[in-house]
N, C-alpha and C. Protein backbone atom coordinates (compact mmCIF):
# COMPACT_ATOMS: atom_id res chain seq x y z
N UNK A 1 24.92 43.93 14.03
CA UNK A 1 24.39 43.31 12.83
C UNK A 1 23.42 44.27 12.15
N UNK A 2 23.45 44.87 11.04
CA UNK A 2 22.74 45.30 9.98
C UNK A 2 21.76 44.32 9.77
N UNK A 3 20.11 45.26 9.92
CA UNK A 3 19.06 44.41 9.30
C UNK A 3 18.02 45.37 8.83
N UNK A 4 17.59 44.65 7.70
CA UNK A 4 16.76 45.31 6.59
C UNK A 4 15.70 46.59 7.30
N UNK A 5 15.37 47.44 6.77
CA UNK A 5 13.92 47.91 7.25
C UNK A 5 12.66 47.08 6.98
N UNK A 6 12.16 47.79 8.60
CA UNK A 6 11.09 47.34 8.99
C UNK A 6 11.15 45.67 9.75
N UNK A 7 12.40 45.50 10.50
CA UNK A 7 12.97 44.42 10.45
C UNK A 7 11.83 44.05 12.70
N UNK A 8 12.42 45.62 13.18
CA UNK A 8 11.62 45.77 14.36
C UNK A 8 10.30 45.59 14.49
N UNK A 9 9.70 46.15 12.88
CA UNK A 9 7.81 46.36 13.43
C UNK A 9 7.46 44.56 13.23
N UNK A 10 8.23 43.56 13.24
CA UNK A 10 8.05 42.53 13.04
C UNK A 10 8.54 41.28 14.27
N UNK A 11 9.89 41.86 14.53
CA UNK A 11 10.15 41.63 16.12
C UNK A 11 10.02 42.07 17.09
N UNK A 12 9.40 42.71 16.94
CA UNK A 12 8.80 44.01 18.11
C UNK A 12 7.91 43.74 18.93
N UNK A 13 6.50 42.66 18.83
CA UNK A 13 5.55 41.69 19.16
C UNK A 13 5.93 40.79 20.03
N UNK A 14 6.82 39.54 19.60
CA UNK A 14 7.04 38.67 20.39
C UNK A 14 8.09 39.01 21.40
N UNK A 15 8.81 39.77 20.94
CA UNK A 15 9.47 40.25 22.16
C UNK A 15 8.61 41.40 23.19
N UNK A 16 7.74 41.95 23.10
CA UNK A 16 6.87 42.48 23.70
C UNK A 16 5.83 41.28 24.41
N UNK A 17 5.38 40.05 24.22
CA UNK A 17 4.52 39.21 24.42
C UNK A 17 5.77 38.74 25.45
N UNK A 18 6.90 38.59 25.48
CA UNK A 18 7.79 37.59 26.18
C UNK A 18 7.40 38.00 27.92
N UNK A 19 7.16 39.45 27.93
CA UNK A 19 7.03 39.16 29.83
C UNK A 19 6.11 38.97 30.19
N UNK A 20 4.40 39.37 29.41
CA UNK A 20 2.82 38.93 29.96
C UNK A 20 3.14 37.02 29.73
N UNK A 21 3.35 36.85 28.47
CA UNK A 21 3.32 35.25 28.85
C UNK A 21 4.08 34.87 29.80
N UNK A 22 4.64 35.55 30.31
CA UNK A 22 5.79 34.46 32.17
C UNK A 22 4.84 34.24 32.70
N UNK A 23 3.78 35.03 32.57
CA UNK A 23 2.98 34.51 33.80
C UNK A 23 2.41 33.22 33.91
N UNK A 24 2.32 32.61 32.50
CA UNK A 24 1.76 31.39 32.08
C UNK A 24 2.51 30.40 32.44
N UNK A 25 3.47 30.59 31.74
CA UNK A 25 5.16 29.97 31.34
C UNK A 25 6.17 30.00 31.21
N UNK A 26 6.73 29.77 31.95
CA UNK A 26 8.47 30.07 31.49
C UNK A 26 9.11 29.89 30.12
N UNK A 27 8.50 28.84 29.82
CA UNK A 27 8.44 28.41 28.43
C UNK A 27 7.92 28.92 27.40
N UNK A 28 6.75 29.91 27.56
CA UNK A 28 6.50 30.41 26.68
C UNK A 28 7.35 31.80 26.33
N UNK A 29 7.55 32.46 27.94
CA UNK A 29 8.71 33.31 27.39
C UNK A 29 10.05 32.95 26.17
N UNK A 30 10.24 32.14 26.62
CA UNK A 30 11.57 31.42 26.14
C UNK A 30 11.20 31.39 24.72
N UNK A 31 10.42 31.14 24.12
CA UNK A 31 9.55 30.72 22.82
C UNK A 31 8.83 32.02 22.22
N UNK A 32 9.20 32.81 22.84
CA UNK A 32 8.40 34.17 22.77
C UNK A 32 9.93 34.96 22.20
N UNK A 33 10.55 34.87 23.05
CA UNK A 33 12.28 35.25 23.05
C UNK A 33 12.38 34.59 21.58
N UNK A 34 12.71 33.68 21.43
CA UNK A 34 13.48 32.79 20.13
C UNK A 34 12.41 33.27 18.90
N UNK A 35 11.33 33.63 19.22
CA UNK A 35 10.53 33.76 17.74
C UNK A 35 11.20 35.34 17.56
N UNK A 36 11.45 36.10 18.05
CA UNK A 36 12.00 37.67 18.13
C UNK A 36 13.31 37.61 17.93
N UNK A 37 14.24 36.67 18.17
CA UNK A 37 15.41 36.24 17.51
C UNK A 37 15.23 36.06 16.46
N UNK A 38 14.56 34.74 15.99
CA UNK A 38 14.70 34.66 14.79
C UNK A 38 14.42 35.64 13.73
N UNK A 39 13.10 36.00 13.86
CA UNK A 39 12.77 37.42 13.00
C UNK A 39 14.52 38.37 13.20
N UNK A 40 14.61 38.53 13.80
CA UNK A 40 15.86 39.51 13.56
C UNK A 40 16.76 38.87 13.21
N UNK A 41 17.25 37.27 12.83
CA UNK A 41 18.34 37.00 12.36
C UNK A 41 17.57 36.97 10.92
N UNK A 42 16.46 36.25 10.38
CA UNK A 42 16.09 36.70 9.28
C UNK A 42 15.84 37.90 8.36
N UNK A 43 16.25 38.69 8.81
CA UNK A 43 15.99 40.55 8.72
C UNK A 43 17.69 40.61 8.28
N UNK A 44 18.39 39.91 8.82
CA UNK A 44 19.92 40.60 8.50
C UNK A 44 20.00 40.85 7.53
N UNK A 45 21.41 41.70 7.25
CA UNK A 45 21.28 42.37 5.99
C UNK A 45 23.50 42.49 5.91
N UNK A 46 23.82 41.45 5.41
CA UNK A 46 25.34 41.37 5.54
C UNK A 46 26.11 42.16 4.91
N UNK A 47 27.01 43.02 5.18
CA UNK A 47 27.99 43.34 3.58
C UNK A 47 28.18 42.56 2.60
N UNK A 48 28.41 42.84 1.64
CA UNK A 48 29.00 41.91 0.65
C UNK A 48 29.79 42.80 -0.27
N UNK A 49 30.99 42.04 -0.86
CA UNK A 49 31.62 42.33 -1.99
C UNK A 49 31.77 41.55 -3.18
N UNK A 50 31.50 42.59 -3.90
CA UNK A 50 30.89 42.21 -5.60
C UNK A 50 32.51 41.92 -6.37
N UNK A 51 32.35 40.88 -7.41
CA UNK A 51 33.61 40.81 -7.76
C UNK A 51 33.71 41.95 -8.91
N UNK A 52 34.55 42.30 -9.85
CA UNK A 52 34.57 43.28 -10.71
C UNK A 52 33.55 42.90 -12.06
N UNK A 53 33.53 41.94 -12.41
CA UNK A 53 32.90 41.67 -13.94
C UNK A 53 32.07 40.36 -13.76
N UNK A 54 31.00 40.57 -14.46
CA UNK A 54 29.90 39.48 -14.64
C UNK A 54 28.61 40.34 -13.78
N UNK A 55 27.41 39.23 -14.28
CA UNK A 55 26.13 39.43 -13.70
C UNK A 55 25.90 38.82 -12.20
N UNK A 56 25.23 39.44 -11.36
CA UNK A 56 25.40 38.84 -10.09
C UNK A 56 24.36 38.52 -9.42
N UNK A 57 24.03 37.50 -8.79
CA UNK A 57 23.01 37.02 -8.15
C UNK A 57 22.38 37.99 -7.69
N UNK A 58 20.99 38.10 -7.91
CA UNK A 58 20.26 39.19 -7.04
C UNK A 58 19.91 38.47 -5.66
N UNK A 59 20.33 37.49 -5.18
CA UNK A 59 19.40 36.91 -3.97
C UNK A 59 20.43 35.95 -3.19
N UNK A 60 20.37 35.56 -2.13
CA UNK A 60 21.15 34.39 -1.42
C UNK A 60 20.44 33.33 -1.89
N UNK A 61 20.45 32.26 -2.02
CA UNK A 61 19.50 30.88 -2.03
C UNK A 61 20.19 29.88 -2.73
N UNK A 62 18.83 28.85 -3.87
CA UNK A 62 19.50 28.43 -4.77
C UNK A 62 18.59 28.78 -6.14
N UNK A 63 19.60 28.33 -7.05
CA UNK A 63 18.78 28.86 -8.69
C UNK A 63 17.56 27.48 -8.80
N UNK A 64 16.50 28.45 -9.19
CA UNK A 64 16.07 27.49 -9.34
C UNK A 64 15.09 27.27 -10.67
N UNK A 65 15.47 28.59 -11.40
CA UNK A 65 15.07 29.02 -12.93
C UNK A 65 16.15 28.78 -13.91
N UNK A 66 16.48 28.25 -14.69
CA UNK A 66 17.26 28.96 -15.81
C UNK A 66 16.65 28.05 -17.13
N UNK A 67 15.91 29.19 -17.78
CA UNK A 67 15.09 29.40 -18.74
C UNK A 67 15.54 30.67 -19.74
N UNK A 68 14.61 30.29 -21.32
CA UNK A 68 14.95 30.82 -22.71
C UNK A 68 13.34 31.21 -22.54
N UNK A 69 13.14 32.97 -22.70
CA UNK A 69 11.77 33.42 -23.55
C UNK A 69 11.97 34.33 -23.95
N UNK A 70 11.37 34.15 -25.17
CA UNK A 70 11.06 35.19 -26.42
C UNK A 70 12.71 35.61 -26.79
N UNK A 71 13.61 34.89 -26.90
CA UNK A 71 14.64 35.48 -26.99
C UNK A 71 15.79 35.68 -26.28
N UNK A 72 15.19 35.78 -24.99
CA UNK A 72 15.76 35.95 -23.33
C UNK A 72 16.31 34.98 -22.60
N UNK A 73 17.14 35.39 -21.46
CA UNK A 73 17.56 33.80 -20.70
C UNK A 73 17.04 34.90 -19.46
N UNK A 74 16.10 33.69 -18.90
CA UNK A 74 16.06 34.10 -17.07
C UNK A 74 16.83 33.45 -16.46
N UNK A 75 17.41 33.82 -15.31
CA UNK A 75 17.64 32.81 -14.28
C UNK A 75 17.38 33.37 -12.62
N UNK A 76 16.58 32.56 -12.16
CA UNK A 76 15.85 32.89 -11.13
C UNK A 76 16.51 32.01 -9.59
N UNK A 77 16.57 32.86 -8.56
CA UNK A 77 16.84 32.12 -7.11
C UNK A 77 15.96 32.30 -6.28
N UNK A 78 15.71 30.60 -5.54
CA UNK A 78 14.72 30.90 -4.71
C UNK A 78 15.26 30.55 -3.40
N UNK A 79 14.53 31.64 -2.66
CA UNK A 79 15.53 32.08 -1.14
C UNK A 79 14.49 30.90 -0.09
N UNK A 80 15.14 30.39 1.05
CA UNK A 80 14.65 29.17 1.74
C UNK A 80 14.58 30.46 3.15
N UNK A 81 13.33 30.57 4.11
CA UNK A 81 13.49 30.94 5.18
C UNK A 81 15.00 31.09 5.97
N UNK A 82 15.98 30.43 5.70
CA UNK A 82 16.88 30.29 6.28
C UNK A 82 17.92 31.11 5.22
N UNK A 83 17.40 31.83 4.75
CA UNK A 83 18.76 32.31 3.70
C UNK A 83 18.48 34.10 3.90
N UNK A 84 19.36 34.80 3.77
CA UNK A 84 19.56 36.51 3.33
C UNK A 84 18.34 37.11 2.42
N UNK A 85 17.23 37.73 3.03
CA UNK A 85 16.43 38.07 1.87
C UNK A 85 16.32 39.36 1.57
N UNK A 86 17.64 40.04 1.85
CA UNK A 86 18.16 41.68 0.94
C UNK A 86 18.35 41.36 -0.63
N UNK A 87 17.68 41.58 -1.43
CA UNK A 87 18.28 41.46 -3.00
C UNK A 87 19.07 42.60 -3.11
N UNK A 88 20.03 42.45 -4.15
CA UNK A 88 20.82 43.56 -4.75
C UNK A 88 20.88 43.42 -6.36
N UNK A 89 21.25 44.40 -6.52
CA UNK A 89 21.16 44.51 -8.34
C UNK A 89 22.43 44.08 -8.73
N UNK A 90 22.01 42.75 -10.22
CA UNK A 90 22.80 42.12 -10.13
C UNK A 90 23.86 42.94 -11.54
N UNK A 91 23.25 43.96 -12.22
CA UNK A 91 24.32 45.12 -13.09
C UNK A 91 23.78 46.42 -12.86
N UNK A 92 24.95 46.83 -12.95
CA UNK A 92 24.59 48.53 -12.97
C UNK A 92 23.55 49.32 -14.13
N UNK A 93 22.82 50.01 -13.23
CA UNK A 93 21.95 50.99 -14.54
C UNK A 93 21.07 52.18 -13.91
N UNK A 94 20.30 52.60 -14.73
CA UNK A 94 19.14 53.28 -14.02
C UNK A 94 17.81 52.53 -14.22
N UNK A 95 17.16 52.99 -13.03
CA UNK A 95 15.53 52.53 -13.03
C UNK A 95 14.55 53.49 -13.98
N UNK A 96 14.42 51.80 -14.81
CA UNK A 96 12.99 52.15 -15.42
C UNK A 96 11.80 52.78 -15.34
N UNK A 97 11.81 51.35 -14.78
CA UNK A 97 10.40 51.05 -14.09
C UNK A 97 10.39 50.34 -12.71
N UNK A 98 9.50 50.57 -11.48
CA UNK A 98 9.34 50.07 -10.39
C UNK A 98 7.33 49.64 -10.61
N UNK A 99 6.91 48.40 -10.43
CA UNK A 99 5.72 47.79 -10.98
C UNK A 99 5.86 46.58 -10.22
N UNK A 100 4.39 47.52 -9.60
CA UNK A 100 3.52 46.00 -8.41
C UNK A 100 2.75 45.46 -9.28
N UNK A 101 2.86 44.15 -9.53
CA UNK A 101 1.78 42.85 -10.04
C UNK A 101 0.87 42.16 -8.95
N UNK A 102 -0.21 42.57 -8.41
CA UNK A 102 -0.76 41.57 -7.86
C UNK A 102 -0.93 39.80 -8.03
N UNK A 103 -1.00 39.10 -7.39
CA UNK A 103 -1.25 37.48 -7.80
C UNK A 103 -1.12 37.02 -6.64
N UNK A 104 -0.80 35.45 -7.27
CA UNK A 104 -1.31 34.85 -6.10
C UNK A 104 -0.13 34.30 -4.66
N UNK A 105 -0.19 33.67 -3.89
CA UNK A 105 1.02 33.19 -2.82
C UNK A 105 1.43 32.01 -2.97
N UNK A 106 2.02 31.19 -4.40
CA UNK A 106 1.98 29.88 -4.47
C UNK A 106 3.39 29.85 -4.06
N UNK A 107 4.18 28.20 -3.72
CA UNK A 107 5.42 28.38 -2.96
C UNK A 107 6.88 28.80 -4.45
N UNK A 108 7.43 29.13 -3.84
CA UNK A 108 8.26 30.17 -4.79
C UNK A 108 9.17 29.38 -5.64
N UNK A 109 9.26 28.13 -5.20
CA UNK A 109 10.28 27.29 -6.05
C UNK A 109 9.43 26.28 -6.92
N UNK A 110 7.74 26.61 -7.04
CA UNK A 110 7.30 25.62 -7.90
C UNK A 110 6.90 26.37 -9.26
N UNK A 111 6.26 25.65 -10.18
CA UNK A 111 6.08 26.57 -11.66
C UNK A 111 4.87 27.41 -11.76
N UNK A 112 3.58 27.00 -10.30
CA UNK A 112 2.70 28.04 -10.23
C UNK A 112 3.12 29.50 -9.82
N UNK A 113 4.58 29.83 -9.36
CA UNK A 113 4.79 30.64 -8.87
C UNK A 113 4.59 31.74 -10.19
N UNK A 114 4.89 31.36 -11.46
CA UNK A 114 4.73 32.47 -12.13
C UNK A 114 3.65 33.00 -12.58
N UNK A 115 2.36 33.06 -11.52
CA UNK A 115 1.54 33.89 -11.30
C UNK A 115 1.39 34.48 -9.94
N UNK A 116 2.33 34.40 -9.11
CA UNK A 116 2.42 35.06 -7.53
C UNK A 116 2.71 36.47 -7.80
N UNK A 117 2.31 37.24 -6.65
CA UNK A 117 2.34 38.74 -6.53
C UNK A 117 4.18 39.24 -6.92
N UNK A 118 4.07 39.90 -7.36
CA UNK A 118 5.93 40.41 -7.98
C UNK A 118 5.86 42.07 -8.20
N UNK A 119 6.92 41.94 -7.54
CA UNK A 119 7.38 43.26 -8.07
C UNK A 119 8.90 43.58 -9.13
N UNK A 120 8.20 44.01 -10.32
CA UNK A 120 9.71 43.97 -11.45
C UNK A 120 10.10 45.61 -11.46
N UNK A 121 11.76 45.39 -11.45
CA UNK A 121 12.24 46.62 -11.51
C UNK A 121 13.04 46.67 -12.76
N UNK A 122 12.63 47.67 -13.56
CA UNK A 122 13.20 47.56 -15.10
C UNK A 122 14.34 48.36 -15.29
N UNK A 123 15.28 47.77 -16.03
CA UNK A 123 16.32 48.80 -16.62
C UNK A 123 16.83 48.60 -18.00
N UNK A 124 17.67 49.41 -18.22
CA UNK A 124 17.44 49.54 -19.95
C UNK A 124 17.99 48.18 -20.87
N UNK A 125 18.61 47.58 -20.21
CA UNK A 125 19.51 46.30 -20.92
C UNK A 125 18.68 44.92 -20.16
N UNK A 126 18.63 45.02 -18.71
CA UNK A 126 17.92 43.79 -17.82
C UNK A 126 16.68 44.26 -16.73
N UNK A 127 16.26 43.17 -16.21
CA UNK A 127 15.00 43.10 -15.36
C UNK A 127 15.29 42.26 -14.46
N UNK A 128 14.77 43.44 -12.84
CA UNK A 128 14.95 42.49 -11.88
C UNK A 128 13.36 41.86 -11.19
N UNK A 129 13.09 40.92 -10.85
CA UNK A 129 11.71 40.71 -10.67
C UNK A 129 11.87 40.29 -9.47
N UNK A 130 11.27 40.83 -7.99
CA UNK A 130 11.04 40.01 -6.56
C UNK A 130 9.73 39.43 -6.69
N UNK A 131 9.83 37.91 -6.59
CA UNK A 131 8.35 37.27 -6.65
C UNK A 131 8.18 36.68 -4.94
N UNK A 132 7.00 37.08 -4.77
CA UNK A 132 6.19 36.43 -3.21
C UNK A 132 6.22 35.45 -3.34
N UNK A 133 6.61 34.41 -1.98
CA UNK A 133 6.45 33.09 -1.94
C UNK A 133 4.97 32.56 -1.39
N UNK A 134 5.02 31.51 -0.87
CA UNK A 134 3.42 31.05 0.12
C UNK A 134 3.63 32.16 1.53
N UNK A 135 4.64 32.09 2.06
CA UNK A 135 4.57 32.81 3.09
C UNK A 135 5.29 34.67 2.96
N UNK A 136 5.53 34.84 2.02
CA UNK A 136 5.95 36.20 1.97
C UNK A 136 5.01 37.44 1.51
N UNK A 137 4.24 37.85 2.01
CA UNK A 137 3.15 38.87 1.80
C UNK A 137 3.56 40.35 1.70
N UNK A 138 4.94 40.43 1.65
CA UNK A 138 5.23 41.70 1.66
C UNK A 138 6.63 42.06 0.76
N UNK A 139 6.40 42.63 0.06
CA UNK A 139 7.80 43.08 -1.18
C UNK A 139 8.00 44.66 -0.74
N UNK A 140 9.29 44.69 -0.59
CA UNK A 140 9.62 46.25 -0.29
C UNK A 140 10.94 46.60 -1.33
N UNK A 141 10.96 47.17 -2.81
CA UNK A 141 12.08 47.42 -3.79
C UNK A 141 11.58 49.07 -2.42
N UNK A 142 13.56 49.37 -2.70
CA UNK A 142 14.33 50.24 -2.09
C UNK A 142 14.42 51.68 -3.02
N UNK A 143 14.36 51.25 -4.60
CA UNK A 143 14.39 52.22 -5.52
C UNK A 143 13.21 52.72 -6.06
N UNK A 144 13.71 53.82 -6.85
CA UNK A 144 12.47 54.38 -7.82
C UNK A 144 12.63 54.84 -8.79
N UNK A 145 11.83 55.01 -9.74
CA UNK A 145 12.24 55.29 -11.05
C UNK A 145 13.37 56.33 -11.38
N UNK A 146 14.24 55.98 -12.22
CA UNK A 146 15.21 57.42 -12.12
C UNK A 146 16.76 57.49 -11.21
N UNK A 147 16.57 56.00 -10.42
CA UNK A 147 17.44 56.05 -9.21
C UNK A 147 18.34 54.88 -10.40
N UNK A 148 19.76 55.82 -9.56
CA UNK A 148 21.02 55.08 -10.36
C UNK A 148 21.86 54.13 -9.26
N UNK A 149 21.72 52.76 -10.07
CA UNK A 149 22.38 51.62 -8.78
C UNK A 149 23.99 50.98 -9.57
N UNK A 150 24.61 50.88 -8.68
CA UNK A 150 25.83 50.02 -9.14
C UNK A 150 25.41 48.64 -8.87
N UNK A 151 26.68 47.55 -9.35
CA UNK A 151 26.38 45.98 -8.87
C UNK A 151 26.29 45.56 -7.67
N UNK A 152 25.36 45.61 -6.94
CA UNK A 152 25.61 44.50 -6.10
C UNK A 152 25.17 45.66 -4.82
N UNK A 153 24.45 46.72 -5.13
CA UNK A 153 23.75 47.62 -4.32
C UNK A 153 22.38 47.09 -3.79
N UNK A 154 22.35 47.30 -2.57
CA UNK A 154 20.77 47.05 -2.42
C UNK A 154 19.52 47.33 -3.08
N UNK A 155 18.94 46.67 -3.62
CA UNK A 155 17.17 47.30 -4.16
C UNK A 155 16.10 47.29 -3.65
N UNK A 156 16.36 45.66 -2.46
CA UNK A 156 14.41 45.65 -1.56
C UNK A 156 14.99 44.67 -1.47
N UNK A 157 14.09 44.34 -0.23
CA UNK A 157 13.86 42.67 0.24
C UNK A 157 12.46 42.29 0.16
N UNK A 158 12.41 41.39 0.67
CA UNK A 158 11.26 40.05 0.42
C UNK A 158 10.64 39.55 1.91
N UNK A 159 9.94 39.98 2.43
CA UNK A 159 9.62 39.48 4.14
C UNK A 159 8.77 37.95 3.98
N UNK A 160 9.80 36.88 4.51
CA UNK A 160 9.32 35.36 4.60
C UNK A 160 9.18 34.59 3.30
N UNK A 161 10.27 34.36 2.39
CA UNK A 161 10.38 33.40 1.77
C UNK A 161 10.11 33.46 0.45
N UNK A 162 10.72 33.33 -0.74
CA UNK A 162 10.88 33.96 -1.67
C UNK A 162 11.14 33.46 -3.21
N UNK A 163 11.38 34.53 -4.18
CA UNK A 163 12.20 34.06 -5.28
C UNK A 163 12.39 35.79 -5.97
N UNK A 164 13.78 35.19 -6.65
CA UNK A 164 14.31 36.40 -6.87
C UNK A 164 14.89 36.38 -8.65
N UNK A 165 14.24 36.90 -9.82
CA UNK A 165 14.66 36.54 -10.83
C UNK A 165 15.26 37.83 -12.00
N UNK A 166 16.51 37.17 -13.00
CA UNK A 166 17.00 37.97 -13.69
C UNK A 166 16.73 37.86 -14.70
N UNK A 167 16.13 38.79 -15.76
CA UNK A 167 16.27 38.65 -17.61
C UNK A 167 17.10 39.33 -17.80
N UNK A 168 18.35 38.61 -18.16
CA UNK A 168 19.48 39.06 -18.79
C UNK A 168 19.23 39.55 -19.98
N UNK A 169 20.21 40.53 -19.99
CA UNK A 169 20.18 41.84 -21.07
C UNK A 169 20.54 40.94 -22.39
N UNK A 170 20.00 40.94 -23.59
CA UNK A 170 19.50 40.48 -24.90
C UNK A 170 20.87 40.19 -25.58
N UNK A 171 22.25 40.49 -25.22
CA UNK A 171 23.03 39.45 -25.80
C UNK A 171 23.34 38.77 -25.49
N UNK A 172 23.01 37.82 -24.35
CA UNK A 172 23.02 36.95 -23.07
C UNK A 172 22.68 35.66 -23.65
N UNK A 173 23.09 34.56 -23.83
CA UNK A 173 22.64 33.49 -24.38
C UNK A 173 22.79 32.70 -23.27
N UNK A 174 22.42 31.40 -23.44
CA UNK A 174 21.60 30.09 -22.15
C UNK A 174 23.68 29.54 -22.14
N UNK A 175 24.19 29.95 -23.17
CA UNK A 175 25.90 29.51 -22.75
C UNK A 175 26.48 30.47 -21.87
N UNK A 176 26.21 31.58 -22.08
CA UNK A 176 26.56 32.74 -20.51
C UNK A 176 26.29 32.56 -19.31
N UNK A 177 25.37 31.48 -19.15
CA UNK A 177 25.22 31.42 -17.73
C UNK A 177 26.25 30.70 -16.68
N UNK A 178 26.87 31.03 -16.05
CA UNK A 178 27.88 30.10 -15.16
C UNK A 178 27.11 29.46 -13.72
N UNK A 179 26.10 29.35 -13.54
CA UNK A 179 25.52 28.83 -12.50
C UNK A 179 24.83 27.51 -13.21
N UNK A 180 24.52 26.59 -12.49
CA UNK A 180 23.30 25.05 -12.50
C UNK A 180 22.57 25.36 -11.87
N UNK A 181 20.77 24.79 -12.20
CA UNK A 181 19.76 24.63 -11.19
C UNK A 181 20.65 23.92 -10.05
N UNK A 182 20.18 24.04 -8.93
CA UNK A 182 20.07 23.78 -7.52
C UNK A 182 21.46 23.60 -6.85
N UNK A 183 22.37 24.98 -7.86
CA UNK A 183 23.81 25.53 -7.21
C UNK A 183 23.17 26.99 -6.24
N UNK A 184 23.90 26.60 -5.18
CA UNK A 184 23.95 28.05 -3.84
C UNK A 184 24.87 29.07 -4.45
N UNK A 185 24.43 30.13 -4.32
CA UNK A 185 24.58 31.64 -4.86
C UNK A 185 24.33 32.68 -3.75
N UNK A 186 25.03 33.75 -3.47
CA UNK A 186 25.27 34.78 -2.73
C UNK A 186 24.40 36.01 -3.43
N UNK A 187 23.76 36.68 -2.31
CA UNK A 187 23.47 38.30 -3.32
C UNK A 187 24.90 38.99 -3.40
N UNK A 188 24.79 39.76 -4.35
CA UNK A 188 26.11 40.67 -4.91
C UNK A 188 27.27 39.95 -4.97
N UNK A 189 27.46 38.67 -4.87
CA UNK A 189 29.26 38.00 -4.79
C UNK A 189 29.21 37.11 -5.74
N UNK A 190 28.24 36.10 -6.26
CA UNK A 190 28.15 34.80 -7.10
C UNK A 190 27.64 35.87 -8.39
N UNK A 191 28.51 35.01 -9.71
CA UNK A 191 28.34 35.57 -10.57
C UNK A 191 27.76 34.63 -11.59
N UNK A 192 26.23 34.80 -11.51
CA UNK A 192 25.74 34.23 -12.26
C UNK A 192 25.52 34.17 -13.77
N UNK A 193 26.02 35.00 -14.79
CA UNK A 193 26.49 34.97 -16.10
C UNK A 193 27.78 36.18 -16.33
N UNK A 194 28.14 35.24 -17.51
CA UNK A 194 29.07 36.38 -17.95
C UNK A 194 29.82 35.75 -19.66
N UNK A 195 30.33 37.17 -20.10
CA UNK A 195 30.49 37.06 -21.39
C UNK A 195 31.88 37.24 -21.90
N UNK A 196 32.69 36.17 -22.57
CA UNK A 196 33.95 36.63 -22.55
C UNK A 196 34.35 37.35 -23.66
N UNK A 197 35.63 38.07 -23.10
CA UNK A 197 35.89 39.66 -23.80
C UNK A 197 36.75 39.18 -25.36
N UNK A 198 36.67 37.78 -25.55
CA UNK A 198 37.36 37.47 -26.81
C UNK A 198 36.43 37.68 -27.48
């Protein structure tokens, strides 16, 4: 199984704690074990294949944005502990911009979130934004300015719980979108807008 970086310096602990606590408990080993599992099943990092045409989910989860500003349509997914938190870019381009926002840790699927810590990665047509959840203190984008990504390539993940949002590129209207709030979406495979060629 493929899992993100930095996936060990995180399971690395409780599975290190699992043989001093035997001495306590058997049970706590056991509980020591499963917290070091889990961290590493949450760390995975799956293949995926991108279909040929449309915009593509940057995130596993569900949508839980789709919004009009200044012109723009966002549509945003917010990832549940239990979901894939590798984002991938949901169109091809080059990097802008890579830009840490400090803020705050509010939970990622409510409307305070749009002042939580984010990191937006810019490109010339769209914007990808990783926003921190209550429990996610750590954003790691994969790229840097200048770096050229196809669809559905990795960019960064999100450590513990999340949201993951797109501003579609400016001829994108709120009728392009093919996803609903609180429809499940894949990173790189669900195609969350698209524009037909008539």
């Amino acid at each position: 199984m493929r899992l993100a970086p930095g996936a060990w310096r995180y399971a690395a602990p409780p599975f290190l704690l699992a043989g001093p606590v035997g001495f306590l408990s058997p049970v706590a080993t056991l509980a020591a074990l499963a917290l070091g599992g889990a961290v590493l099943l949450f760390f995975r990092d799956p293949e995926r294949t991108s279909p040929a045409e449309g915009v593509l989910s940057p995130a596993d989860g569900r949508v839980s944005v789709i919004r009009e500003e200044d012109g723009r349509v966002r549509v945003g997914v917010f990832m549940n502990v239990t979901d894939v938190h590798v984002n991938r870019a949901p169109l091809a381009g080059r990097v802008e911009s890579v830009e840490h926002e400090p803020g705050a840790h509010r939970p990622a699927f409510s409307k305070e979130s749009d002042r939580n810590e984010r990191v937006r990665v810019g490109f010339p047509e769209h914007d990808l934004t990783l926003i921190a959840g209550a429990f996610a203190r750590r954003i790691h984008p994969y790229v840097e300015v200048g770096d050229a990504v196809e669809r559905g390539e990795r960019l960064g993940h999100i450590a513990f719980g999340s949201r993951a949002d797109v501003l579609l590129p400016p001829t994108f209207d709120v009728t392009d979108v093919s996803v609903a709030k609180g429809e499940r979406v894949r990173a790189g495979e669900t195609v969350i807008a698209a524009q037909s060629l008539e």
